[in-house]
C-alpha atoms as a PDB file:
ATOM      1  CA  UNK A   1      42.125 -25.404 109.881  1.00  0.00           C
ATOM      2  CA  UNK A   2      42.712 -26.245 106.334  1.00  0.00           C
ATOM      3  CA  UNK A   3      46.054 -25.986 105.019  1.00  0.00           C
ATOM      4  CA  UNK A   4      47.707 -24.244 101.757  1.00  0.00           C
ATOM      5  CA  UNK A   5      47.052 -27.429  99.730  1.00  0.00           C
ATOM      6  CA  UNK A   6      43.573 -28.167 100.706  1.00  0.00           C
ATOM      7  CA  UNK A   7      42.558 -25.021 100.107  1.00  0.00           C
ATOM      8  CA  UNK A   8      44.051 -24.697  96.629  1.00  0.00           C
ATOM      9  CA  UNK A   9      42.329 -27.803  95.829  1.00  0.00           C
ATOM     10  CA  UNK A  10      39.150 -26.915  97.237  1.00  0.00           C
ATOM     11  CA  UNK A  11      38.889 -23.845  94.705  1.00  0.00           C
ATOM     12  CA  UNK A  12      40.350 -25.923  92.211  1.00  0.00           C
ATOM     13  CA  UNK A  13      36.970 -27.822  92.435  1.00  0.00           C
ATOM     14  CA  UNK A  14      34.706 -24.676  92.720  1.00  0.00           C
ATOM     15  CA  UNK A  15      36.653 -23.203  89.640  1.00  0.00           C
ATOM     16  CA  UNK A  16      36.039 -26.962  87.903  1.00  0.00           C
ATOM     17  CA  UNK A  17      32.371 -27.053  89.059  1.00  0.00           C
ATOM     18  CA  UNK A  18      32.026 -23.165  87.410  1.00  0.00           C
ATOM     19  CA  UNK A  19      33.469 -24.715  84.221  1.00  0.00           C
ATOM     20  CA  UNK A  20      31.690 -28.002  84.225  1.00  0.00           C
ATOM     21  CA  UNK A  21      28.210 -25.021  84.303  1.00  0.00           C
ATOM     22  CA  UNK A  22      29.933 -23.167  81.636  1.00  0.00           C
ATOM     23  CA  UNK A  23      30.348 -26.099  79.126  1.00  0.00           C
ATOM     24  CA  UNK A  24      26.868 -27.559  79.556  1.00  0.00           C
ATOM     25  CA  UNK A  25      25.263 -24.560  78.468  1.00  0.00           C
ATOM     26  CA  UNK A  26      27.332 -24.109  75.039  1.00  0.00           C
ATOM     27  CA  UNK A  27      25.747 -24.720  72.298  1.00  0.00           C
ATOM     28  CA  UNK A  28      28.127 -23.923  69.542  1.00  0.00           C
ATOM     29  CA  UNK A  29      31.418 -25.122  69.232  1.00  0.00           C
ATOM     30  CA  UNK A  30      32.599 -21.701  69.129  1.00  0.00           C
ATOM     31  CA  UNK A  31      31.540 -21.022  72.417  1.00  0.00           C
ATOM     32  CA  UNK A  32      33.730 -24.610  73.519  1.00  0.00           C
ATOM     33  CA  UNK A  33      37.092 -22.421  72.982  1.00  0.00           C
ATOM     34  CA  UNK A  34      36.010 -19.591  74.962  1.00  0.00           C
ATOM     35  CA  UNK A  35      34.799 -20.837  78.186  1.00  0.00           C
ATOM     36  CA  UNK A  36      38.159 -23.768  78.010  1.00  0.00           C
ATOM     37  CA  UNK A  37      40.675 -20.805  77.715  1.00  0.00           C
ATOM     38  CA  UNK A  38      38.535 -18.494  80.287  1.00  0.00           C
ATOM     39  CA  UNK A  39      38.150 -20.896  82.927  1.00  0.00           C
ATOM     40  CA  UNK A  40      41.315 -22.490  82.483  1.00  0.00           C
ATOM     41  CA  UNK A  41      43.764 -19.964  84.427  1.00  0.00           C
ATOM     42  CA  UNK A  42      41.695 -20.895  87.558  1.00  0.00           C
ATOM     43  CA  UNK A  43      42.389 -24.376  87.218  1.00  0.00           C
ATOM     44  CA  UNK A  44      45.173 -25.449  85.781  1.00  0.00           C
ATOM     45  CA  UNK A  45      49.169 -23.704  86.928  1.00  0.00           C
ATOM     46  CA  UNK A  46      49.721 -23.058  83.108  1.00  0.00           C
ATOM     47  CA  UNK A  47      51.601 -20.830  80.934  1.00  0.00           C
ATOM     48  CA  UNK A  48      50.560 -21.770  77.682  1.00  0.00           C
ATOM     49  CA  UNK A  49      49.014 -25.001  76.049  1.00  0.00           C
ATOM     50  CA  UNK A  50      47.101 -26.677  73.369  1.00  0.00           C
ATOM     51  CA  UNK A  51      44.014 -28.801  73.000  1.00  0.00           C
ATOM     52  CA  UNK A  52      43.701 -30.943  70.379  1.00  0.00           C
ATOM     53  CA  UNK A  53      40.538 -33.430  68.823  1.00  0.00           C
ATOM     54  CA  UNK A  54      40.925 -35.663  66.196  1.00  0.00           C
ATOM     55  CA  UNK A  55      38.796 -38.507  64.463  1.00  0.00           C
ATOM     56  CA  UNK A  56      39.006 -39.621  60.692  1.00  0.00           C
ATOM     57  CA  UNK A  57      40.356 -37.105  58.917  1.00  0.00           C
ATOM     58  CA  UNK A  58      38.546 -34.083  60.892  1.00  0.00           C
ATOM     59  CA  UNK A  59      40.464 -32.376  63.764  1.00  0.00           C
ATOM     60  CA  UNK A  60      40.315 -29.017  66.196  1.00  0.00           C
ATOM     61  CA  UNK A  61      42.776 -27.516  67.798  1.00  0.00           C
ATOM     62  CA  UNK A  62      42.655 -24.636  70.207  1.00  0.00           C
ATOM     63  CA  UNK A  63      46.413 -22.555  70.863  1.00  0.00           C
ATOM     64  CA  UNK A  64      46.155 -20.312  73.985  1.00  0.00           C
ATOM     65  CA  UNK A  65      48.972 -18.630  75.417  1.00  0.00           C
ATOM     66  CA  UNK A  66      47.780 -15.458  77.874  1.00  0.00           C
ATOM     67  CA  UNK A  67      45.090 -13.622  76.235  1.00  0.00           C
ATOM     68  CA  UNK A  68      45.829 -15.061  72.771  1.00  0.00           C
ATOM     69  CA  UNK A  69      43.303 -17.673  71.447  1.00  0.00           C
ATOM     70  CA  UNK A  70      44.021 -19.206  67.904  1.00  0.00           C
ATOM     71  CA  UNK A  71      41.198 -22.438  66.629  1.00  0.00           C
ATOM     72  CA  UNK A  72      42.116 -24.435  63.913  1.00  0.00           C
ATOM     73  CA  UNK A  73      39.409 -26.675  62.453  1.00  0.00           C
ATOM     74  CA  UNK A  74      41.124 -28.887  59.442  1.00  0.00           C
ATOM     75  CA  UNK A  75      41.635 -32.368  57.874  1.00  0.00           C
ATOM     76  CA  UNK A  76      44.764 -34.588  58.584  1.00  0.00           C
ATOM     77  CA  UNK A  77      46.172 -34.280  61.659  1.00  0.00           C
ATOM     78  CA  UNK A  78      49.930 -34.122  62.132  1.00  0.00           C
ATOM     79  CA  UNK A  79      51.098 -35.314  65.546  1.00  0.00           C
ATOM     80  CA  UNK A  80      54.113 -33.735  66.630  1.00  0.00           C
ATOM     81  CA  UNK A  81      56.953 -35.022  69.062  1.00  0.00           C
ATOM     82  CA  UNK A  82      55.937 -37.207  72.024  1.00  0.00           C
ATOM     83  CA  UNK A  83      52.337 -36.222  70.763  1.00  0.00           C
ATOM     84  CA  UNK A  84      52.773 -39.627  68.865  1.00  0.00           C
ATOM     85  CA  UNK A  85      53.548 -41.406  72.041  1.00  0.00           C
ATOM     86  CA  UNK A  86      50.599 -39.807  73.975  1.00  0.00           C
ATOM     87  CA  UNK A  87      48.385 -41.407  71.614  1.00  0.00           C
ATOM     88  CA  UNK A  88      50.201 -44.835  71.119  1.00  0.00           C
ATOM     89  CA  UNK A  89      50.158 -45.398  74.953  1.00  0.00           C
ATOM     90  CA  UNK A  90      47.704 -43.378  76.313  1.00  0.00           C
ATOM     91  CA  UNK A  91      49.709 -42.739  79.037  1.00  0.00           C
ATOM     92  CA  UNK A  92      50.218 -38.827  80.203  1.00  0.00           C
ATOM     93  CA  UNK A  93      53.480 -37.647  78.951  1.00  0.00           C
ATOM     94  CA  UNK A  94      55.673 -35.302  81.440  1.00  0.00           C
ATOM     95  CA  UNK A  95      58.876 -33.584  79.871  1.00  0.00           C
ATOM     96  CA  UNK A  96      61.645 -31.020  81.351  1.00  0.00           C
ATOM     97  CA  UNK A  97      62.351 -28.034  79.866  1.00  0.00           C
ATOM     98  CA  UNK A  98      65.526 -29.265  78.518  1.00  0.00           C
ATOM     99  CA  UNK A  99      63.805 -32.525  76.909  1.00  0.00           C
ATOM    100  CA  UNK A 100      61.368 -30.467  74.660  1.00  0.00           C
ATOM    101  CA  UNK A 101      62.415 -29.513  71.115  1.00  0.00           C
ATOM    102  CA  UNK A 102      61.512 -25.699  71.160  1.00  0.00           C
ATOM    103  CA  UNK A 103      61.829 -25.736  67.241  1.00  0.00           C
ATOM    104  CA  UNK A 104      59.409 -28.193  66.938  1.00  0.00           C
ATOM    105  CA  UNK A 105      57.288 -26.255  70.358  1.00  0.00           C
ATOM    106  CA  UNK A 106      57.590 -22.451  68.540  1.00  0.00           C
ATOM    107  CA  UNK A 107      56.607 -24.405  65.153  1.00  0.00           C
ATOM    108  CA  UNK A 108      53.455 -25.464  66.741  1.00  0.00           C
ATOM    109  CA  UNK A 109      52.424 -21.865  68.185  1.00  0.00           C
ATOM    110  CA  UNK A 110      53.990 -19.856  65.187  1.00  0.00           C
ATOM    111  CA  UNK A 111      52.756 -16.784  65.480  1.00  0.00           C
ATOM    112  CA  UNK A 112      52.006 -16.580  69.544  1.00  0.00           C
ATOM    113  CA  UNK A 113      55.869 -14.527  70.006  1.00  0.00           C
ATOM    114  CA  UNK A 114      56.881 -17.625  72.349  1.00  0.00           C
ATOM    115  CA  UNK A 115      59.780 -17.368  74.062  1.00  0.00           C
ATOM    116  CA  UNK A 116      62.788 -20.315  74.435  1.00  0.00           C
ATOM    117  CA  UNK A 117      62.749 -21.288  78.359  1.00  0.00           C
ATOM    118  CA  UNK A 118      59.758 -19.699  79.184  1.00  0.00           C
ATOM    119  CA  UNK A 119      58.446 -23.135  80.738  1.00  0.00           C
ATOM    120  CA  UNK A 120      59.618 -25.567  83.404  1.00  0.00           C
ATOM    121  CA  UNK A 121      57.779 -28.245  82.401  1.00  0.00           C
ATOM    122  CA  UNK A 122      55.228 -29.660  79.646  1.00  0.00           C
ATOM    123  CA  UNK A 123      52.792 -31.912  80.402  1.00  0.00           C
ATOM    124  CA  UNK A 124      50.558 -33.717  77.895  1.00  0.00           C
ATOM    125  CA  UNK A 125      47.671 -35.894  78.547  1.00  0.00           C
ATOM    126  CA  UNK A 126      45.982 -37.981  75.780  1.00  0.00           C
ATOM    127  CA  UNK A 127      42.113 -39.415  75.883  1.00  0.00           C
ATOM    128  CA  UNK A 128      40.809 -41.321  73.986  1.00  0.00           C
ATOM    129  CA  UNK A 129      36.972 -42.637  73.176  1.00  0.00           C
ATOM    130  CA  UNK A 130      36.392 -45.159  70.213  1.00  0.00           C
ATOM    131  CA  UNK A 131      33.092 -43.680  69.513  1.00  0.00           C
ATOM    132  CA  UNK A 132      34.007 -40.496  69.544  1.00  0.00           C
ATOM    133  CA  UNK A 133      37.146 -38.770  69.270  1.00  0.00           C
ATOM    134  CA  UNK A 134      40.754 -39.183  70.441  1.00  0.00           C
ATOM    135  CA  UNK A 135      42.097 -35.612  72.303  1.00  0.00           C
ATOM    136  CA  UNK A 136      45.083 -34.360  73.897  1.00  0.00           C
ATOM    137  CA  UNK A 137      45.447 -31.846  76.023  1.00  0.00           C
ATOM    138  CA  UNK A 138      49.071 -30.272  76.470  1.00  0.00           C
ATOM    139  CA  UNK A 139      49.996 -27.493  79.130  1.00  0.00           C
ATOM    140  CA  UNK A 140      53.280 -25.983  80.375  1.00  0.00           C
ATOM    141  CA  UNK A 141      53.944 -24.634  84.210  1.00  0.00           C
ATOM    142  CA  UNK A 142      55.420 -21.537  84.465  1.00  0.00           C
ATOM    143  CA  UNK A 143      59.460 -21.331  85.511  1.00  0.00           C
ATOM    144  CA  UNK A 144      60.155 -22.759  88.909  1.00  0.00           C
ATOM    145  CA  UNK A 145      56.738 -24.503  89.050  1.00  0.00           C
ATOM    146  CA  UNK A 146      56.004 -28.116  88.302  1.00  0.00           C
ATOM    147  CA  UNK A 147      53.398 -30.076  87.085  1.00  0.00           C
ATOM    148  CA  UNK A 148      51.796 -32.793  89.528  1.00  0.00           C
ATOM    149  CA  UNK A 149      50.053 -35.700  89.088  1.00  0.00           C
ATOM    150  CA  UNK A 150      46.953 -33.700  90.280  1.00  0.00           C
ATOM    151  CA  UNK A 151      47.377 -31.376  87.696  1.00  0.00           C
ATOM    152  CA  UNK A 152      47.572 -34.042  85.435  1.00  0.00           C
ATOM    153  CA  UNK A 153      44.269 -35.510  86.940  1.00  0.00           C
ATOM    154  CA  UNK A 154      42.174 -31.794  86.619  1.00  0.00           C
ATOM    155  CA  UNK A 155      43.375 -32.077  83.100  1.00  0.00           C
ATOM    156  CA  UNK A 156      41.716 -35.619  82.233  1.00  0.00           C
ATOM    157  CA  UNK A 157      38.968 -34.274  84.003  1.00  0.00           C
ATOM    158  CA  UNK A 158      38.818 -30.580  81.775  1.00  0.00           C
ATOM    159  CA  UNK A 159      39.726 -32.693  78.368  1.00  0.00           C
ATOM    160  CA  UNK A 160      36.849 -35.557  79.371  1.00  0.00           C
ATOM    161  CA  UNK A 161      33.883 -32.698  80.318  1.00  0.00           C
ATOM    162  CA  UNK A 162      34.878 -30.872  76.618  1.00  0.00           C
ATOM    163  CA  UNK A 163      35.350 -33.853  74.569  1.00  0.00           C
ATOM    164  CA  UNK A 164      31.502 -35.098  75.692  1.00  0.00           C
ATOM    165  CA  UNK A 165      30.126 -31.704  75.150  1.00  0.00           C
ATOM    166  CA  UNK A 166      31.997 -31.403  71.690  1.00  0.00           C
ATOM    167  CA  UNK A 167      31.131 -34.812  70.675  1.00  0.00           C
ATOM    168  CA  UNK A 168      27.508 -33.806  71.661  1.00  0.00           C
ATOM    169  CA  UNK A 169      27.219 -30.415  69.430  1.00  0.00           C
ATOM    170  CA  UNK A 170      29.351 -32.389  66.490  1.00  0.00           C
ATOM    171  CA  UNK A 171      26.879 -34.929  66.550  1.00  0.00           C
ATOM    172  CA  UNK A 172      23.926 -32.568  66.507  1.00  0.00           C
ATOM    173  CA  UNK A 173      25.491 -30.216  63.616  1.00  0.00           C
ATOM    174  CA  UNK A 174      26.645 -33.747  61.505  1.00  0.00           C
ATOM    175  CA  UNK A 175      22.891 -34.967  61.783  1.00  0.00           C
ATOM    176  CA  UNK A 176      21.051 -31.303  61.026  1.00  0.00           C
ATOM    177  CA  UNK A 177      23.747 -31.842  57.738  1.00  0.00           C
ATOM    178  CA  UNK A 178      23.115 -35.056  57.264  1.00  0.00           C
ATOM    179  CA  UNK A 179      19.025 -34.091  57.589  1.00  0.00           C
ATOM    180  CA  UNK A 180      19.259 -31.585  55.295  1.00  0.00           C
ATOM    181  CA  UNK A 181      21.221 -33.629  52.345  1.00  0.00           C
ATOM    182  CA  UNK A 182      18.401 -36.192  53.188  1.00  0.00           C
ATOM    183  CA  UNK A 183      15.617 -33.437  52.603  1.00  0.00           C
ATOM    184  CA  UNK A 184      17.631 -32.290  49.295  1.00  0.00           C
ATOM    185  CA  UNK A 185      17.923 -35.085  47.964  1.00  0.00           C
ATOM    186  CA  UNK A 186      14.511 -36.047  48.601  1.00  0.00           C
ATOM    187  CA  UNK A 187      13.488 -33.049  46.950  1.00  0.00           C
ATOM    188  CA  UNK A 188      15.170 -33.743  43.498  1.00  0.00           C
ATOM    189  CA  UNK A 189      14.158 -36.835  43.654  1.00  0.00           C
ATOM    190  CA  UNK A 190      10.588 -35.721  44.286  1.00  0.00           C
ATOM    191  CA  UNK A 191      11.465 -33.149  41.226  1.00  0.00           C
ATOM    192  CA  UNK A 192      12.647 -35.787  38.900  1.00  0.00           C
ATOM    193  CA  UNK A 193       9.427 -37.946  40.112  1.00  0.00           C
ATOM    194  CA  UNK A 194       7.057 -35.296  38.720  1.00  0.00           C
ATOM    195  CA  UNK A 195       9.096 -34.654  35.434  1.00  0.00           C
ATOM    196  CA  UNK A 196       8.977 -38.635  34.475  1.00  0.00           C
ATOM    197  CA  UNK A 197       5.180 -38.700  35.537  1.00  0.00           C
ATOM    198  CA  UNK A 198       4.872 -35.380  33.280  1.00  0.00           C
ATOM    199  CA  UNK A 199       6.649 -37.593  30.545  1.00  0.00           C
ATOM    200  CA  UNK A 200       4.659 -40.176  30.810  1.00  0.00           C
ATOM    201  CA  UNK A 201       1.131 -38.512  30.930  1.00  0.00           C
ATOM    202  CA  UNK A 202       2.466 -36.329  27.390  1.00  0.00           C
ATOM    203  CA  UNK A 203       3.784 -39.540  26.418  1.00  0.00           C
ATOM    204  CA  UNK A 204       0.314 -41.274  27.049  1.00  0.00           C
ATOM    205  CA  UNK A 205      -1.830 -38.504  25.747  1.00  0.00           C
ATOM    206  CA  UNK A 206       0.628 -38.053  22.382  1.00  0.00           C
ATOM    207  CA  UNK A 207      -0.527 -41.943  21.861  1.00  0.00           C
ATOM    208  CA  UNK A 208      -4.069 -41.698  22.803  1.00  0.00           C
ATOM    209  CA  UNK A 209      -3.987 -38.703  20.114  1.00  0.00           C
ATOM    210  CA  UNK A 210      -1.854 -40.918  18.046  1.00  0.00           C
ATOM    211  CA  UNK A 211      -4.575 -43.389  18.006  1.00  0.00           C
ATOM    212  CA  UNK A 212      -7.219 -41.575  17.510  1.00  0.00           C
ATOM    213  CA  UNK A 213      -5.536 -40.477  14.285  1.00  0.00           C
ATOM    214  CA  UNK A 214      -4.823 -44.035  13.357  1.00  0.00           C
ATOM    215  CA  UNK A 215      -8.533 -45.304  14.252  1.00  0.00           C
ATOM    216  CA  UNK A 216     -10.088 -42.024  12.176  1.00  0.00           C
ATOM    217  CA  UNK A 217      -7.759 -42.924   8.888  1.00  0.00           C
ATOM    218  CA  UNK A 218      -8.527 -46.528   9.125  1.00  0.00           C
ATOM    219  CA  UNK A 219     -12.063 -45.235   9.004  1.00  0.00           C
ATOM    220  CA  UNK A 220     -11.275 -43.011   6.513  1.00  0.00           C
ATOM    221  CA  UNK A 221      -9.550 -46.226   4.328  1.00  0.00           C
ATOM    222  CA  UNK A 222     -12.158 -48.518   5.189  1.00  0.00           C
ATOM    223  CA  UNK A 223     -15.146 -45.769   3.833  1.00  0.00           C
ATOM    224  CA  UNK A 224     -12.740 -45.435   0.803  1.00  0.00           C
ATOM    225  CA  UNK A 225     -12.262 -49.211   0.322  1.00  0.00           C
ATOM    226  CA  UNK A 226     -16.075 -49.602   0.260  1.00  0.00           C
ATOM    227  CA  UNK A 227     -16.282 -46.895  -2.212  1.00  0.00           C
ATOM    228  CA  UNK A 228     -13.939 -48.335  -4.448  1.00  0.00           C
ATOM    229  CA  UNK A 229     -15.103 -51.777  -4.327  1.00  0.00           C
ATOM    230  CA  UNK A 230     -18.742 -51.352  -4.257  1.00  0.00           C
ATOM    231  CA  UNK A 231     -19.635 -47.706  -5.245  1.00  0.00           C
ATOM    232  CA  UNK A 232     -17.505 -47.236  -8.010  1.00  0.00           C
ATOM    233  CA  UNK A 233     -17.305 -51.241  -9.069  1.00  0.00           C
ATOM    234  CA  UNK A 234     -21.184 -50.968  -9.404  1.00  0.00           C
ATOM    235  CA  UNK A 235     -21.378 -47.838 -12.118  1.00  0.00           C
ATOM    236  CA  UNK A 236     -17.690 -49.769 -13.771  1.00  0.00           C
ATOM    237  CA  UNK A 237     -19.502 -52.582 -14.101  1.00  0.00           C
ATOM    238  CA  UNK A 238     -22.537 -51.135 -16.081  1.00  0.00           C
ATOM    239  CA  UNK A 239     -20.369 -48.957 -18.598  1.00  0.00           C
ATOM    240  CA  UNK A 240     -18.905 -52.741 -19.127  1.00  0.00           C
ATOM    241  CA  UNK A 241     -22.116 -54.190 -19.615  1.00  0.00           C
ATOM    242  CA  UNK A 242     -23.490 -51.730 -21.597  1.00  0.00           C
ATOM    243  CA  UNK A 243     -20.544 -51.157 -23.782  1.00  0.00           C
ATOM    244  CA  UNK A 244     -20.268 -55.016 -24.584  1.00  0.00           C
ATOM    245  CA  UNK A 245     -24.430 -54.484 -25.291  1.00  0.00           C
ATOM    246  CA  UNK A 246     -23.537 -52.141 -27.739  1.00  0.00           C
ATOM    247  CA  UNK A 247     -21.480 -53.957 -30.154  1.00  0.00           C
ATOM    248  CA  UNK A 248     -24.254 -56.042 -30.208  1.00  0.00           C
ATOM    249  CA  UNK A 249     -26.447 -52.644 -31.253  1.00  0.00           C
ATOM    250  CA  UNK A 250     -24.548 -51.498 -33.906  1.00  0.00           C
ATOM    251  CA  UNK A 251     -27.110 -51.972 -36.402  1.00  0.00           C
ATOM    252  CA  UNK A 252     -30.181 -50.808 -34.444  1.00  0.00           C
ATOM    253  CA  UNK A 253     -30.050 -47.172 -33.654  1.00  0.00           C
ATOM    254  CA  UNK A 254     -32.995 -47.384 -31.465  1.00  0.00           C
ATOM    255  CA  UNK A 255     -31.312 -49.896 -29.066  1.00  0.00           C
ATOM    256  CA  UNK A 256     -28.027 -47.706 -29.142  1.00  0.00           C
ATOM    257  CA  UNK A 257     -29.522 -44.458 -28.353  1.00  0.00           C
ATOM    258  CA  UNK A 258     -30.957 -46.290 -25.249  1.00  0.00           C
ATOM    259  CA  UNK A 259     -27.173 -47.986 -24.530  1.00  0.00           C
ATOM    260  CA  UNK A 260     -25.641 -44.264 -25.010  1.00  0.00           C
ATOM    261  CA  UNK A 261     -28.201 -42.985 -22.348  1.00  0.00           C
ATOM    262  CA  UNK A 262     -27.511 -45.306 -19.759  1.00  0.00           C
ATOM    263  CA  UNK A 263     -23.614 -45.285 -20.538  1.00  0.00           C
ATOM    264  CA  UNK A 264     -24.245 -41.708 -19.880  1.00  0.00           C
ATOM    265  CA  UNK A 265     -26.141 -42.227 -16.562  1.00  0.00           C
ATOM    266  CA  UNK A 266     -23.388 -44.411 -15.539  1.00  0.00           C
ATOM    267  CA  UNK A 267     -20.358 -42.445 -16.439  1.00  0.00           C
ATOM    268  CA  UNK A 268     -21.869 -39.870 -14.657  1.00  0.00           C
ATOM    269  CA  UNK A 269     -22.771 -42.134 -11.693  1.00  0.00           C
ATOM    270  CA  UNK A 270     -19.213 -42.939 -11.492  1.00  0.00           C
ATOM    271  CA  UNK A 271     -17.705 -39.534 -11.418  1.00  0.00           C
ATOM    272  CA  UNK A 272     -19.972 -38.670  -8.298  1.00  0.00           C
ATOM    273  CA  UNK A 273     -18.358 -41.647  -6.779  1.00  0.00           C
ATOM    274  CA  UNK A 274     -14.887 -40.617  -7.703  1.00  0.00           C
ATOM    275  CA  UNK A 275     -15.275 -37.183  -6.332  1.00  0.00           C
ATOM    276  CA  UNK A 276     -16.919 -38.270  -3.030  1.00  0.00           C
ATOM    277  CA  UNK A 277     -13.956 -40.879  -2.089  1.00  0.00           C
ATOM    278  CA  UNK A 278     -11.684 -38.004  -3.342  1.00  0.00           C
ATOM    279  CA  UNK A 279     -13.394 -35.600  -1.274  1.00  0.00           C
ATOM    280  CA  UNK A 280     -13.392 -38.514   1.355  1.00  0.00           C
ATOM    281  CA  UNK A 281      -9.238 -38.364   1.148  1.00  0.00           C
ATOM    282  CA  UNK A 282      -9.017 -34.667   1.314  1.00  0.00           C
ATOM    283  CA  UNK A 283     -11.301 -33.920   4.274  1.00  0.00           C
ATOM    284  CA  UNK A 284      -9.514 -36.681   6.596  1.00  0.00           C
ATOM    285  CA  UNK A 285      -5.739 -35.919   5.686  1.00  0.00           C
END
């Protein structure tokens, strides 16, 4: 027959196994808090306790005592008494009653109503993981019960099975974050892509129209250059001609008349070709 102990330990292991279940299926870290503090009365001789994960600056603590459940998710941890030890040494820290500084204990659950002596001892066993986080788990028996190395063991074993499963839905919500800052800034950057290309094709058809303008007045000043040196120059060049003819005419009114007729011919040669390079200027500015 199996005796008190074997039996406690047997459903210690069906309550852990129930647990273990529990955890795997979580898949916030919400749900973490609840199924710790509702399987935890079937494994663990406690009266009230504390759970804490830390790494960087990020922590989480859960505070349970009976049906009260307080998380706390923050930056900075502040390790508090032997806490500091725990972590130094990794070694599971066991403390009387009498040893524990309830100022600093009632500090720490402010708010939870607890009462001085209302322990007989407080246990507190660290973990640690360098790739994911460091965690302590702290627990107190209830008066005239102590804590045993077993107990100690089922805690390590509790702590280890939520740290994973935390670690794991951490990991999952950091890299959905982390995916989603990725797709953002892909996105402006994508954005700001489309503007620059939208600057340069304005850019590139403001100088192609630019150009056009450019090409369409040199043609412009080219026509007008050719009128001015060859269209006008040719009717100039008569009236010059024909004026210097007649000062040689002065005396024969026959030959002037003629000289008068084709100074008149010219002049009016050479106001056509004023007007059309004028005409030319006004049409293509």
């Amino acid at each position: 027959m199996e005796n008190a102990e074997s039996i406690s330990l047997r459903l210690r292991y069906e309550a852990f196994s129930k647990y273990a279940a529990s955890i795997s299926k979580c898949q916030e870290i919400a749900d973490l808090a609840q199924v710790l503090v509702k399987h935890i009365k079937y494994l663990m001789p406690f009266n009230f306790g504390r759970v804490l994960l830390f790494k960087d600056q990020y922590f989480y603590e859960i505070l349970y005592i009976n049906q009260k459940t307080e998380v706390t998710i923050g930056e900075d941890v502040e390790l508090r008494g032997f806490e500091k030890t725990a972590v130094e040494t990794m070694i599971p820290q066991l403390k009387n009653c009498t040893d524990v500084d309830f100022d600093l204990l009632s500090k720490t659950f402010e708010g939870f109503g607890l009462e001085n002596r209302c322990f007989e001892q407080l246990s507190l066993v660290p973990l640690t993981n360098s790739v994911v986080y460091t965690a302590l788990f702290g627990f107190s028996s209830k008066t005239n019960q102590f804590i045993s190395q077993i107990d100690n063991q089922f805690a390590k074993l509790i702590l280890d099975l939520f740290v994973t499963k935390f670690s794991e839905i951490k990991l999952s919500i950091d890299t959905q974050v982390q995916k989603e800052i990725i797709e953002n800034n892909f996105k402006i950057i994508s954005d700001k892509n489309l503007e620059i290309e939208q600057v340069l094709v304005n850019q590139e058809n403001l100088i192609k129209k630019r150009t056009m303008q450019l090409e369409a007045r040199n043609t412009v000043l080219e026509e007008y250059s050719w009128i001015t040196s060859h269209e006008i120059r040719r009717p100039l060049a008569n009236i010059l001609g024909l004026v210097q003819l007649a000062d040689h005419d002065l005396n024969d009114p026959e030959n002037l008349r003629e000289v008068i007729s084709l100074l008149k011919n010219s002049a009016l040669e050479l106001d056509e070709e004023v007007k059309r390079a004028n005409m030319l200027l006004a049409e293509r500015t």
